[in-house]
N, C-alpha and C. Protein backbone atom coordinates (compact mmCIF):
# COMPACT_ATOMS: atom_id res chain seq x y z
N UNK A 1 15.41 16.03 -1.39
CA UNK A 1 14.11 15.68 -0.82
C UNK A 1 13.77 16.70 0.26
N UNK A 2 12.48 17.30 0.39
CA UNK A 2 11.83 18.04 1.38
C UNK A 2 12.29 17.74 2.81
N UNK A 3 12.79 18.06 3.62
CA UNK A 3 13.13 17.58 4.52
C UNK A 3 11.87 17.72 5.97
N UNK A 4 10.91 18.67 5.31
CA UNK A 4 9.63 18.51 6.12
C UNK A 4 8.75 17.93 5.59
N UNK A 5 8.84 16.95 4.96
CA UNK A 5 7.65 15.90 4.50
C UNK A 5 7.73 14.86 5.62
N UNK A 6 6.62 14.37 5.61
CA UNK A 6 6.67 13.47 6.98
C UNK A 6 6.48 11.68 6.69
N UNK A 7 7.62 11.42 6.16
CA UNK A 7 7.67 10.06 5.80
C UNK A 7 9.13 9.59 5.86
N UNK A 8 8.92 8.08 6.39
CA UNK A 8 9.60 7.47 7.42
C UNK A 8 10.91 7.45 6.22
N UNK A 9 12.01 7.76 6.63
CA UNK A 9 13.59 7.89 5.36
C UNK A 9 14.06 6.74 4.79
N UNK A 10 13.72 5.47 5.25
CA UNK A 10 14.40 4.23 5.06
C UNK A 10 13.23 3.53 3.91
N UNK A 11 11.61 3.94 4.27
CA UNK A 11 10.76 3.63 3.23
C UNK A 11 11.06 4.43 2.30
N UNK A 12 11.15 5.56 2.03
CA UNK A 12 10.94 6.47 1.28
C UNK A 12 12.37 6.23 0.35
N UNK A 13 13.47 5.71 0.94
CA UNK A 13 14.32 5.50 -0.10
C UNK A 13 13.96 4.57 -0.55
N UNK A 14 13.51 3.68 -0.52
CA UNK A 14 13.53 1.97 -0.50
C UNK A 14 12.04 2.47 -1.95
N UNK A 15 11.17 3.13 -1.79
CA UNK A 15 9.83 3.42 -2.28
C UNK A 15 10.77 3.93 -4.08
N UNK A 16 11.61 5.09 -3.75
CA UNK A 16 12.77 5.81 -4.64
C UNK A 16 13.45 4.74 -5.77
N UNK A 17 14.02 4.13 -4.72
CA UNK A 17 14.76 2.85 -5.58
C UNK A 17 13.95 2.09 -6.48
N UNK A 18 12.68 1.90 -6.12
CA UNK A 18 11.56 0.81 -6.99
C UNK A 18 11.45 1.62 -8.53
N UNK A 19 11.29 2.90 -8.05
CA UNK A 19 10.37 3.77 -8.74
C UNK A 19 11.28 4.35 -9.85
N UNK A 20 12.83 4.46 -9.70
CA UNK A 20 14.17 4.72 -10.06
C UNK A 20 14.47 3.49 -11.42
N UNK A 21 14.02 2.07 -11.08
CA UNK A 21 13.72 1.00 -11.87
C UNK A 21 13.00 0.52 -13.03
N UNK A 22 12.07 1.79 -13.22
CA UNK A 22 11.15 2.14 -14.04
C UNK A 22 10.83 2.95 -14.73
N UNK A 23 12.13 3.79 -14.80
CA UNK A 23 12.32 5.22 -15.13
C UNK A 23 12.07 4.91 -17.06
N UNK A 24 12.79 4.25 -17.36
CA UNK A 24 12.91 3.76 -18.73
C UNK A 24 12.21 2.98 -18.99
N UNK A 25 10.49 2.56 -18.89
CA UNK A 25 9.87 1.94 -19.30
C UNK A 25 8.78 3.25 -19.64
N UNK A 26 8.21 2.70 -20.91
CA UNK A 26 7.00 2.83 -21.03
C UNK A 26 5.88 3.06 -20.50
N UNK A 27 4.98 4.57 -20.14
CA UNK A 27 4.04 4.12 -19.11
C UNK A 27 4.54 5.20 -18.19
N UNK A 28 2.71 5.77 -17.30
CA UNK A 28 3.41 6.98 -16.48
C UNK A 28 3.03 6.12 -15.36
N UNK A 29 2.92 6.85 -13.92
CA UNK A 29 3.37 6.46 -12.56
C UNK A 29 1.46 6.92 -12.18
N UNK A 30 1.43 6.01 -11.26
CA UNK A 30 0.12 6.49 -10.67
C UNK A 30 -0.12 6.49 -8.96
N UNK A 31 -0.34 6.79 -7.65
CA UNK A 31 -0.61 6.97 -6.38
C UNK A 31 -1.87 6.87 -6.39
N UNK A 32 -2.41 5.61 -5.80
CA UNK A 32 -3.57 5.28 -5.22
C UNK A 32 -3.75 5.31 -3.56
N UNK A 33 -4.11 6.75 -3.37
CA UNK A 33 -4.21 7.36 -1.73
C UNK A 33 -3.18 8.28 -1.87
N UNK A 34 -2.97 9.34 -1.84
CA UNK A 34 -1.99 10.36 -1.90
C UNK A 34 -2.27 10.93 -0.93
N UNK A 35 -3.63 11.12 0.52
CA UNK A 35 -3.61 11.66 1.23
C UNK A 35 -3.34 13.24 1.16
N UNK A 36 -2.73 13.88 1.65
CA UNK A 36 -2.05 15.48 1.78
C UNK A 36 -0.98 15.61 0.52
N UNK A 37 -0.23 14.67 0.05
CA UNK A 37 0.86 14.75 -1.37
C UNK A 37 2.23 14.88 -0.92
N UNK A 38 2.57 14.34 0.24
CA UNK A 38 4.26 14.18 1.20
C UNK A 38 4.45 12.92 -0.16
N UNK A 39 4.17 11.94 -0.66
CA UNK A 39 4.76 11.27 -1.14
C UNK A 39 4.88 11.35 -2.87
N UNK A 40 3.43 12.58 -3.27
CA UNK A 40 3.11 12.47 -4.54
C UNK A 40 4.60 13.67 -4.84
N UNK A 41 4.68 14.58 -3.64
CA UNK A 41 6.39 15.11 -4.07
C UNK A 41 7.10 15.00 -4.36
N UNK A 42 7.34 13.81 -3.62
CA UNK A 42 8.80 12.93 -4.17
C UNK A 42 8.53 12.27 -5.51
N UNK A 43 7.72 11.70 -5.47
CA UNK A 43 7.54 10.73 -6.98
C UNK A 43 7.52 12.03 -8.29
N UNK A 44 6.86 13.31 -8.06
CA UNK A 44 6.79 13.98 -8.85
C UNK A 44 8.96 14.67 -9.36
N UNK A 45 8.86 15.05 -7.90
CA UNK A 45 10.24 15.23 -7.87
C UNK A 45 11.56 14.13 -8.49
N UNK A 46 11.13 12.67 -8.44
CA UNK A 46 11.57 12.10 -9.01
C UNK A 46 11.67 12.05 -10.73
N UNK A 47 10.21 12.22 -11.03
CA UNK A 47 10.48 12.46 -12.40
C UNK A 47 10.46 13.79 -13.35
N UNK A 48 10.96 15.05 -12.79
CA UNK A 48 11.56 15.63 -13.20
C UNK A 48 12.18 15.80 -14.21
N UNK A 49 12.81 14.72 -14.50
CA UNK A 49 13.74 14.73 -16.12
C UNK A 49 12.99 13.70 -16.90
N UNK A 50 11.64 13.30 -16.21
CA UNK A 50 10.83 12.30 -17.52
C UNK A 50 9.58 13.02 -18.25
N UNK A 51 10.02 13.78 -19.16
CA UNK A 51 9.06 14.52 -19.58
C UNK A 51 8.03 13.57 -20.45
N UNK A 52 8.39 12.85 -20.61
CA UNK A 52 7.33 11.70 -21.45
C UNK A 52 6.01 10.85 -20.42
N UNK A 53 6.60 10.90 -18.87
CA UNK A 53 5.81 10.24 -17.86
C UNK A 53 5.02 11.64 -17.17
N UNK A 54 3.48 11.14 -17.03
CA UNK A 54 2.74 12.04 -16.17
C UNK A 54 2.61 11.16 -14.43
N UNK A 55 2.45 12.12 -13.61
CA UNK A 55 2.22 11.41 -12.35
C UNK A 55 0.13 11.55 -12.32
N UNK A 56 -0.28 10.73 -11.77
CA UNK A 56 -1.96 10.98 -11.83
C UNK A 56 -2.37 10.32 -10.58
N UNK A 57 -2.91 11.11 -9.49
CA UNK A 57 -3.21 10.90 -7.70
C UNK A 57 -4.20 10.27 -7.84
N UNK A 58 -4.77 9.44 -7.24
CA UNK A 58 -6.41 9.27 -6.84
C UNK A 58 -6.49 9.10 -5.44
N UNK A 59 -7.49 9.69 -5.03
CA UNK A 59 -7.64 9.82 -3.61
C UNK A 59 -9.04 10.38 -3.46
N UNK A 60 -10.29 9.50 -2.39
CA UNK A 60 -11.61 10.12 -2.53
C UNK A 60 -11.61 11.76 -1.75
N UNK A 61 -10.55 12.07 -0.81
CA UNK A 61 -9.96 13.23 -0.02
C UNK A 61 -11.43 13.54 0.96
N UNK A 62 -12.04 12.67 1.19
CA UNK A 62 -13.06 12.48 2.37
C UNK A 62 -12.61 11.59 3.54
N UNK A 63 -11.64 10.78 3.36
CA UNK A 63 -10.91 10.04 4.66
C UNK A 63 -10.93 8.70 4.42
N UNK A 64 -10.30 7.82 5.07
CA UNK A 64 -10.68 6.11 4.76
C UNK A 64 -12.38 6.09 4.73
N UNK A 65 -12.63 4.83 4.18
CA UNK A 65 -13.98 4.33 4.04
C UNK A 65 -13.60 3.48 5.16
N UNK A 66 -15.11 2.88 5.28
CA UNK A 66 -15.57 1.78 6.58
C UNK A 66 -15.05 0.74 5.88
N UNK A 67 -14.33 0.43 7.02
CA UNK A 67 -13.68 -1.46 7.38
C UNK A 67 -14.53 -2.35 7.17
N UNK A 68 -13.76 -3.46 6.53
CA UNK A 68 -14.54 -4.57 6.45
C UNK A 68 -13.92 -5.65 7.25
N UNK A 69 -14.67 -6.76 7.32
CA UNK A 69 -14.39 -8.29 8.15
C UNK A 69 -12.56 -8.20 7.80
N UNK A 70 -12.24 -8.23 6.31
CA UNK A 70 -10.68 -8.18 6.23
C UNK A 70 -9.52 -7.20 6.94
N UNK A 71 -10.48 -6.24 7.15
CA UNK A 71 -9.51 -5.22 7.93
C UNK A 71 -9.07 -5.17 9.41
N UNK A 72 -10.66 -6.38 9.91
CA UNK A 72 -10.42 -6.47 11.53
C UNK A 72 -8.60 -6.64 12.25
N UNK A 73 -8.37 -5.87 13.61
CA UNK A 73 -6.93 -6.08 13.79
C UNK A 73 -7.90 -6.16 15.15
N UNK A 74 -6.37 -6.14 16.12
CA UNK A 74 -6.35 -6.01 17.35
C UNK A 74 -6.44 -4.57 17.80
N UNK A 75 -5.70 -3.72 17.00
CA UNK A 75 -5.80 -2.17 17.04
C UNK A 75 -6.76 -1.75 16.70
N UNK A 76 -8.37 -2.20 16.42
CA UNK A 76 -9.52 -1.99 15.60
C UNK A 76 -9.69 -0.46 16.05
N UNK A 77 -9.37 0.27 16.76
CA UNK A 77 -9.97 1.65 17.27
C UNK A 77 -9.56 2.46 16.42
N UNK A 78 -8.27 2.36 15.56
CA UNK A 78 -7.29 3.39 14.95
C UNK A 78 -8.01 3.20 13.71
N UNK A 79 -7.68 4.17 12.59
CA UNK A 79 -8.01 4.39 11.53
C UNK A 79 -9.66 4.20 10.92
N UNK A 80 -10.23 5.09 11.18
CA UNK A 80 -12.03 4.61 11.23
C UNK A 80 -12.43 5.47 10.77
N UNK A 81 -13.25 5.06 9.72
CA UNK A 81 -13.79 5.99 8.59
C UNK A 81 -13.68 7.62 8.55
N UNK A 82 -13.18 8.19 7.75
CA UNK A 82 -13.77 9.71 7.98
C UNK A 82 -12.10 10.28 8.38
N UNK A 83 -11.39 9.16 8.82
CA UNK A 83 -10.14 9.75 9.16
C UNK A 83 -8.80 10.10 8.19
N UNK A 84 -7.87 10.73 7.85
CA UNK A 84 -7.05 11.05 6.96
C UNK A 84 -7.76 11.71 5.98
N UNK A 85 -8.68 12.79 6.41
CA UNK A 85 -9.20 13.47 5.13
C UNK A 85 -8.29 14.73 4.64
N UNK A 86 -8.34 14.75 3.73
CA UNK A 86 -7.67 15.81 3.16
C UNK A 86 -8.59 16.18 1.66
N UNK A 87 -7.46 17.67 1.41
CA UNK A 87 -8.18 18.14 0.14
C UNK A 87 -7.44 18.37 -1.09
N UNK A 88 -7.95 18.05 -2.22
CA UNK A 88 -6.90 18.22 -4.09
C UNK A 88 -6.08 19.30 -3.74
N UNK A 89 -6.75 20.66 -3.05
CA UNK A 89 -5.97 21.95 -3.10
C UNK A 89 -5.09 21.94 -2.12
N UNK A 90 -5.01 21.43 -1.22
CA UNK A 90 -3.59 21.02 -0.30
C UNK A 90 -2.49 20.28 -1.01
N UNK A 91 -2.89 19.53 -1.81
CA UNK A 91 -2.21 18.78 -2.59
C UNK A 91 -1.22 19.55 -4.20
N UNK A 92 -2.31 20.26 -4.61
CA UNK A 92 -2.06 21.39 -5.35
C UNK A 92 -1.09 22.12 -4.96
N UNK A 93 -0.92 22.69 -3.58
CA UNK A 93 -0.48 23.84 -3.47
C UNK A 93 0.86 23.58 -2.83
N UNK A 94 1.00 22.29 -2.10
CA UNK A 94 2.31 21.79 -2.24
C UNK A 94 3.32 21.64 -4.10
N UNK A 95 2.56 21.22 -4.71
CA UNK A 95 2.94 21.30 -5.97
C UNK A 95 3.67 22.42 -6.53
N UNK A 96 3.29 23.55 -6.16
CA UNK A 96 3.26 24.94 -6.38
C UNK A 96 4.33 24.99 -5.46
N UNK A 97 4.08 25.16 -4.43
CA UNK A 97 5.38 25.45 -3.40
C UNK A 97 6.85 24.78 -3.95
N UNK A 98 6.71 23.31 -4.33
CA UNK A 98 8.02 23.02 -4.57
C UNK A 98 8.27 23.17 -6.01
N UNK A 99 7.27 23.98 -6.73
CA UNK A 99 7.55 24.46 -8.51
C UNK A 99 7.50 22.98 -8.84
N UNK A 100 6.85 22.29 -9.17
CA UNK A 100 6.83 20.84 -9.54
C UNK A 100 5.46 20.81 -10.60
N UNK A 101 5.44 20.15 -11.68
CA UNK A 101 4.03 20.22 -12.79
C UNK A 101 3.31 19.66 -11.21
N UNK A 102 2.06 19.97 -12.04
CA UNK A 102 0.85 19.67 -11.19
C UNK A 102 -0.06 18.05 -12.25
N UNK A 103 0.43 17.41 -11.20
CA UNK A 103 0.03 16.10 -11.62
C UNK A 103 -2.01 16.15 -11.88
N UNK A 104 -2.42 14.86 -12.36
CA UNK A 104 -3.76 14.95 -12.93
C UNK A 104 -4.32 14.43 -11.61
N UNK A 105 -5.00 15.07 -10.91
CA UNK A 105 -5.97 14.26 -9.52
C UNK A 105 -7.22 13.81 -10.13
N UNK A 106 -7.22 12.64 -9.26
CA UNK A 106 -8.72 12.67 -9.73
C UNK A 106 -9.41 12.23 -8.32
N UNK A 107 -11.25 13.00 -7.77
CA UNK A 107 -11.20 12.96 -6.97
C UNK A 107 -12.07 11.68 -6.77
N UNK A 108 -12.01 11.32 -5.55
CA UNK A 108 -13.33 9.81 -6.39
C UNK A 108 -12.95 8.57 -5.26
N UNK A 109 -13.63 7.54 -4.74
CA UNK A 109 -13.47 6.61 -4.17
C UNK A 109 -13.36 5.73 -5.18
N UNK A 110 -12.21 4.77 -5.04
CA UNK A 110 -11.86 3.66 -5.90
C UNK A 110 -12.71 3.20 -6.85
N UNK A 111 -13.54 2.16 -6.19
CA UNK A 111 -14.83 1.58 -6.93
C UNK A 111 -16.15 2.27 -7.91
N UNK A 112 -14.97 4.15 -8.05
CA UNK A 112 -15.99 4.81 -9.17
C UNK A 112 -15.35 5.64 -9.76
N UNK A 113 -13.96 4.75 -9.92
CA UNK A 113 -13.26 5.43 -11.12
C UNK A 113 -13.53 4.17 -12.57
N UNK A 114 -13.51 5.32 -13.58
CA UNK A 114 -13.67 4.71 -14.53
C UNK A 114 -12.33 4.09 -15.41
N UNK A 115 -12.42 3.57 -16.46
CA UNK A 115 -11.61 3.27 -16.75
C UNK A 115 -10.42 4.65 -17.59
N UNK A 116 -11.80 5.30 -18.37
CA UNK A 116 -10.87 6.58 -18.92
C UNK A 116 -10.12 7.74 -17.84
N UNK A 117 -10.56 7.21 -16.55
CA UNK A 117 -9.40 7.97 -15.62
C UNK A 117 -8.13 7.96 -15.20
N UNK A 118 -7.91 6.17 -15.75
CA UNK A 118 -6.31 5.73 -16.03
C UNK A 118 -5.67 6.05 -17.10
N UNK A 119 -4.16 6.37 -16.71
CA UNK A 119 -3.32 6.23 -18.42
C UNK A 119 -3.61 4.59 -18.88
N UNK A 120 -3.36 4.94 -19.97
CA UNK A 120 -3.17 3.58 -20.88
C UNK A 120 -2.19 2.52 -20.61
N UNK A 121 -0.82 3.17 -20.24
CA UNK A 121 -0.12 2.56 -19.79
C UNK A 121 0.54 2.67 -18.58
N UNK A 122 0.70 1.96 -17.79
CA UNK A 122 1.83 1.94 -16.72
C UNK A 122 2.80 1.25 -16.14
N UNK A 123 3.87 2.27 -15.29
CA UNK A 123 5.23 1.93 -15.64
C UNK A 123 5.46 1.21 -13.77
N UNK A 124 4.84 2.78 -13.08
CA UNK A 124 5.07 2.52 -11.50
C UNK A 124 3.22 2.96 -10.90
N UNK A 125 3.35 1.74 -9.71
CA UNK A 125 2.01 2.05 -9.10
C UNK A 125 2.17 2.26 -7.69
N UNK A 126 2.07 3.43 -6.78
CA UNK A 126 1.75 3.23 -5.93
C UNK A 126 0.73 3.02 -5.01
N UNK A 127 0.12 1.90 -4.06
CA UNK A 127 -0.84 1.72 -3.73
C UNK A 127 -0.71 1.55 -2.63
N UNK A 128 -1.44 2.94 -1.72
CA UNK A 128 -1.69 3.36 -0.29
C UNK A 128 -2.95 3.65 -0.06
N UNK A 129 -4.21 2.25 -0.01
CA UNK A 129 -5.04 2.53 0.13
C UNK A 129 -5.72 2.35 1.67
N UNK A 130 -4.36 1.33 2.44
CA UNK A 130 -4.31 0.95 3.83
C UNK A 130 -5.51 -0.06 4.04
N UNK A 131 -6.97 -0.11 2.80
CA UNK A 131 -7.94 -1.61 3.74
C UNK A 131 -8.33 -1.79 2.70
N UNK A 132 -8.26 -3.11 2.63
CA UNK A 132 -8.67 -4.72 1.99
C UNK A 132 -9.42 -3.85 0.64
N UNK A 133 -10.84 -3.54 0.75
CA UNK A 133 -11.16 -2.94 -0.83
C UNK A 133 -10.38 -2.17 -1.28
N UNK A 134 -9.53 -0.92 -0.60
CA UNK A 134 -9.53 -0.20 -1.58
C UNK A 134 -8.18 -0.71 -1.95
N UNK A 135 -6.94 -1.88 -1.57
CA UNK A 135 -6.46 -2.21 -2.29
C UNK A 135 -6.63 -3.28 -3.08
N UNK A 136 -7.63 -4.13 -3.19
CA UNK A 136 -8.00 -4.95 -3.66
C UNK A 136 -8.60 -4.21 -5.33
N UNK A 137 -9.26 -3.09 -5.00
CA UNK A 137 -9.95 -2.64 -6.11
C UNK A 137 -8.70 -1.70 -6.87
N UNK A 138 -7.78 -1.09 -6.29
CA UNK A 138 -6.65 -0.44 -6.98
C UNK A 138 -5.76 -1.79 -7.87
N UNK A 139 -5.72 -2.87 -7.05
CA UNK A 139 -4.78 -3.50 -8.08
C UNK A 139 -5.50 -4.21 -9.20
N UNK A 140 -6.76 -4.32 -9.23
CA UNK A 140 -8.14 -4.58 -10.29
C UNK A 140 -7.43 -3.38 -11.29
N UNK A 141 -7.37 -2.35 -11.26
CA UNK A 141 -7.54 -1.59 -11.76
C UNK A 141 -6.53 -0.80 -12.45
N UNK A 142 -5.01 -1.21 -11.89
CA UNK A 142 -3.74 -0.85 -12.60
C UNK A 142 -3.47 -2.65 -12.97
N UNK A 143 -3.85 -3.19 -12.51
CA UNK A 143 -2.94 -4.63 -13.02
C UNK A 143 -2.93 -4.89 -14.58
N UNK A 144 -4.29 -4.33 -15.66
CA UNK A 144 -4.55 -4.87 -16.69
C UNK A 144 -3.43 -3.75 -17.24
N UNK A 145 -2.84 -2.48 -16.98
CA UNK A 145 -2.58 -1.48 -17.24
C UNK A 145 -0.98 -1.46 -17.58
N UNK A 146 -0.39 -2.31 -16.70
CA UNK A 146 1.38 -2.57 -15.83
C UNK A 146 2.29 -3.13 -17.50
N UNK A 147 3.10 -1.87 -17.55
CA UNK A 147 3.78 -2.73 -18.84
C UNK A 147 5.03 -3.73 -18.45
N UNK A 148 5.19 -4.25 -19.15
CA UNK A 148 6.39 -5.59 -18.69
C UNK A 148 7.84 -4.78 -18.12
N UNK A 149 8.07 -5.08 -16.79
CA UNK A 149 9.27 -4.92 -16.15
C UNK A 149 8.55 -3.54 -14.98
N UNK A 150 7.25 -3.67 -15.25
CA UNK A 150 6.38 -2.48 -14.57
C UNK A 150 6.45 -2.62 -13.43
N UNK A 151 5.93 -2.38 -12.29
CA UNK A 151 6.67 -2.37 -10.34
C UNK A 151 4.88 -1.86 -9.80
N UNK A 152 4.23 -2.67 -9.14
CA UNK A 152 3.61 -2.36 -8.04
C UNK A 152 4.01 -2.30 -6.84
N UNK A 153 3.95 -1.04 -6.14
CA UNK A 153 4.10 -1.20 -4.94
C UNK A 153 2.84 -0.90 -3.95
N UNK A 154 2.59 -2.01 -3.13
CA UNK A 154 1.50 -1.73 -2.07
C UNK A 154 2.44 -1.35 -0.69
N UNK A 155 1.91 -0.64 -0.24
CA UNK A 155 2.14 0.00 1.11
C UNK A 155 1.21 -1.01 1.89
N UNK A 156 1.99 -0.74 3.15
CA UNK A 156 1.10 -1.29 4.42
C UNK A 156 1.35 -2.96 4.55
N UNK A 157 1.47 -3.87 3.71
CA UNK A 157 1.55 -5.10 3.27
C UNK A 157 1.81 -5.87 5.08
N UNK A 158 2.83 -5.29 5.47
CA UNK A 158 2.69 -6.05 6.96
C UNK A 158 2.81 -5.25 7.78
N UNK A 159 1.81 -4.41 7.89
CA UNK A 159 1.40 -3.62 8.63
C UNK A 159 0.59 -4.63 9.61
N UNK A 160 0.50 -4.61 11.29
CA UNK A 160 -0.24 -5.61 12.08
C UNK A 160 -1.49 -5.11 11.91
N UNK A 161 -1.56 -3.55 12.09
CA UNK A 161 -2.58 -3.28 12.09
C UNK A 161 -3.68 -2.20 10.83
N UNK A 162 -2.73 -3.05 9.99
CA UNK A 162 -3.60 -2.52 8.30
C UNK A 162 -3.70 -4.01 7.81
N UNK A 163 -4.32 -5.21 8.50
CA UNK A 163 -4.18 -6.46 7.80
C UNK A 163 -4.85 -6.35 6.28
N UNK A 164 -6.11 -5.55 6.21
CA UNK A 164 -6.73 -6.09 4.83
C UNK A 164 -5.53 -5.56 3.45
N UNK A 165 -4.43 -5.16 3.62
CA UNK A 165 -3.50 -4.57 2.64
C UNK A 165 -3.22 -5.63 2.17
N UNK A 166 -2.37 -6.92 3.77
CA UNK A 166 -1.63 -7.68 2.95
C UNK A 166 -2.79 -9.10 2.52
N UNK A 167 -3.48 -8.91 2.76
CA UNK A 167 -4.49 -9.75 2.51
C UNK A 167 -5.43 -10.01 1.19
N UNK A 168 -5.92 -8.58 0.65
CA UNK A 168 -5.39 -7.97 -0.99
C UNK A 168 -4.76 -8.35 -1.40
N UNK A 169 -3.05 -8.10 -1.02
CA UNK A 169 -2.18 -8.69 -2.21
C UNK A 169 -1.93 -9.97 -2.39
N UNK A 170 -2.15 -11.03 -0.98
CA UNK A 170 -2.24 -12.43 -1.47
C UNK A 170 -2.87 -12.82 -1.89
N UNK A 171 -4.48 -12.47 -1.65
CA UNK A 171 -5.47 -12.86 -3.34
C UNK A 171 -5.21 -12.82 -4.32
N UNK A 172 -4.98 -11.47 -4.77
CA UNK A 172 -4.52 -11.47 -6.10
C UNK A 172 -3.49 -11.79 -6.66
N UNK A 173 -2.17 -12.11 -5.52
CA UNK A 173 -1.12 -13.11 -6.21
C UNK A 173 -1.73 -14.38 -6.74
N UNK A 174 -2.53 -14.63 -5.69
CA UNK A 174 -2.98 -16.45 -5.82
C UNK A 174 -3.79 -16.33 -7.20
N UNK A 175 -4.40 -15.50 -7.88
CA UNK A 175 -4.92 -15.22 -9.24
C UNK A 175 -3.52 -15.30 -9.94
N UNK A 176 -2.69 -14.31 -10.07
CA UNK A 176 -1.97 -13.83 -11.38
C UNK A 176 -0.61 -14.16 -10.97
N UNK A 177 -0.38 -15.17 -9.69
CA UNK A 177 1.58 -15.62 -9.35
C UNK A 177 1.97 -15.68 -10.98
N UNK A 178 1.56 -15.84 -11.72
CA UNK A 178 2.22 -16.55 -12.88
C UNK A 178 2.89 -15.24 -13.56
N UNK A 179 2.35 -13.70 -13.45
CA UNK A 179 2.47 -12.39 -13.52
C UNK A 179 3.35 -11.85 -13.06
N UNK A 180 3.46 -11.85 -12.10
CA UNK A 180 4.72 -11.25 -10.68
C UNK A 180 5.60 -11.95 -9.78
N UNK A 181 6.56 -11.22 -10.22
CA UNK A 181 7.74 -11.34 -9.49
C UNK A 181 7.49 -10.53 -8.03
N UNK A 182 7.00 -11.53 -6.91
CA UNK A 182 6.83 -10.67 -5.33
C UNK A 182 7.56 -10.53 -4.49
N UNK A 183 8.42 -9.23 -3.94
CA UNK A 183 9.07 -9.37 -3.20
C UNK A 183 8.33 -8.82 -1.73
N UNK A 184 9.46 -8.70 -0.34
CA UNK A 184 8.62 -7.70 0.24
C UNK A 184 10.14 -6.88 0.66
N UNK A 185 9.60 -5.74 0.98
CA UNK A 185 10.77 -4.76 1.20
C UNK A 185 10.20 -4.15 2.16
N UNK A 186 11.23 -4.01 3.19
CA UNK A 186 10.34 -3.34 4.29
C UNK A 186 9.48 -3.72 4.84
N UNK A 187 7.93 -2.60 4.75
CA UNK A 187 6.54 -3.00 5.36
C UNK A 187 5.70 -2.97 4.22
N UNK A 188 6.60 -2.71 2.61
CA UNK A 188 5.70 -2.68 1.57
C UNK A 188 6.01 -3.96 0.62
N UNK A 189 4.70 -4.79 -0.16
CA UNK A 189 4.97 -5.64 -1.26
C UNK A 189 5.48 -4.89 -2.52
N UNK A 190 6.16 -5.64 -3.15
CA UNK A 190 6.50 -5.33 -4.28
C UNK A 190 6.71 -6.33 -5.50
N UNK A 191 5.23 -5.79 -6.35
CA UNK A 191 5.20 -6.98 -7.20
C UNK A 191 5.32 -6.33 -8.77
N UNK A 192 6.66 -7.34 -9.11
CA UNK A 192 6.73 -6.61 -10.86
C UNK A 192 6.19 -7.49 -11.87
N UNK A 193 5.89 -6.62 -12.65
CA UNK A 193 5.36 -7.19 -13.91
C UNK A 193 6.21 -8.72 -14.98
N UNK A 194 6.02 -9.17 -15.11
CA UNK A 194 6.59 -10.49 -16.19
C UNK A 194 6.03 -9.91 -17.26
């Protein structure tokens, strides 16, 4: 692992292990928020020897969108629209640097990706969208997708001050409990496919 990527070692194994679980299923891997690509490295780097799995980013790379009522915290000042912007070609060019395929980006705010922008199937999801829509609308959008023994992982889940994450994922448990197996690990949910 990069040892200048800037993500916390105890998630990032813990993120490894999920993703390690899924190696032999059916179905490629997808990152909803890839930000700069510190994490789309590793996942890419992870599958390395899965030539059958593609990795595919989405990220609008203009910064979070505006908060909603679900996102309100006590920390309300931090993370406010426009912030964490980044660009595909930063992302790219890490790719390049560590000789790694260059996964499929797509550039786009959640709520205007289409459906032909997903694989057909999937195996691992990561979802770092940090507020209430855009994980609400990422797990809309890989859930119909997740093949059996498949692994969502949302980031942020008890985060104090990313509430609309975990707030997302208990809606949509309270829809589909009958679907997933939920754990939490860390500060991230982790819900697998039935």
């Amino acid at each position: 692992m990069p040892k200048e990527l800037q993500i916390p070692n105890r998630e990032t194994e813990l993120l490894l292990a999920e993703l390690d679980k899924t190696l032999d299923l059916s179905g490629d891997v997808v990152e909803f928020g890839c930000y700069e690509g510190d994490t789309s490295i590793l996942l890419a780097d992870a599958l390395r020897n899965q030539p059958d799995k593609w990795l595919y980013l989405y990220d609008s790379f203009e910064g979070l969108p505006e908060k909603t009522a679900e996102d309100k915290s006590a920390d309300g000042w931090r993370f406010v629209a426009g912030e964490l912007k980044a660009s595909p070609d930063t992302v790219r060019s890490k790719f390049k640097k560590y000789d790694l395929p260059e996964p499929v980006i797509t550039k786009g705010w959640f709520d205007q990706l289409e459906n032909s922008d997903l694989p057909n199937e999937i195996s691992f999801a990561l979802l770092d969208g940090d507020f209430y829509n855009s994980i609400k609308i990422s797990l809309e959008l890989v859930a119909p997708r997740m093949v059996a023994g498949g692994i969502i992982v949302v980031h942020d889940y008890r985060n104090a001050r990313l509430p609309g994450s975990g707030r997302a994922v208990n809606e949509f448990l309270g829809e589909h409990a009958d679907e997933y197996v939920f754990r939490i690990v860390a500060t991230m949910a982790v819900l697998v496919k039935q």
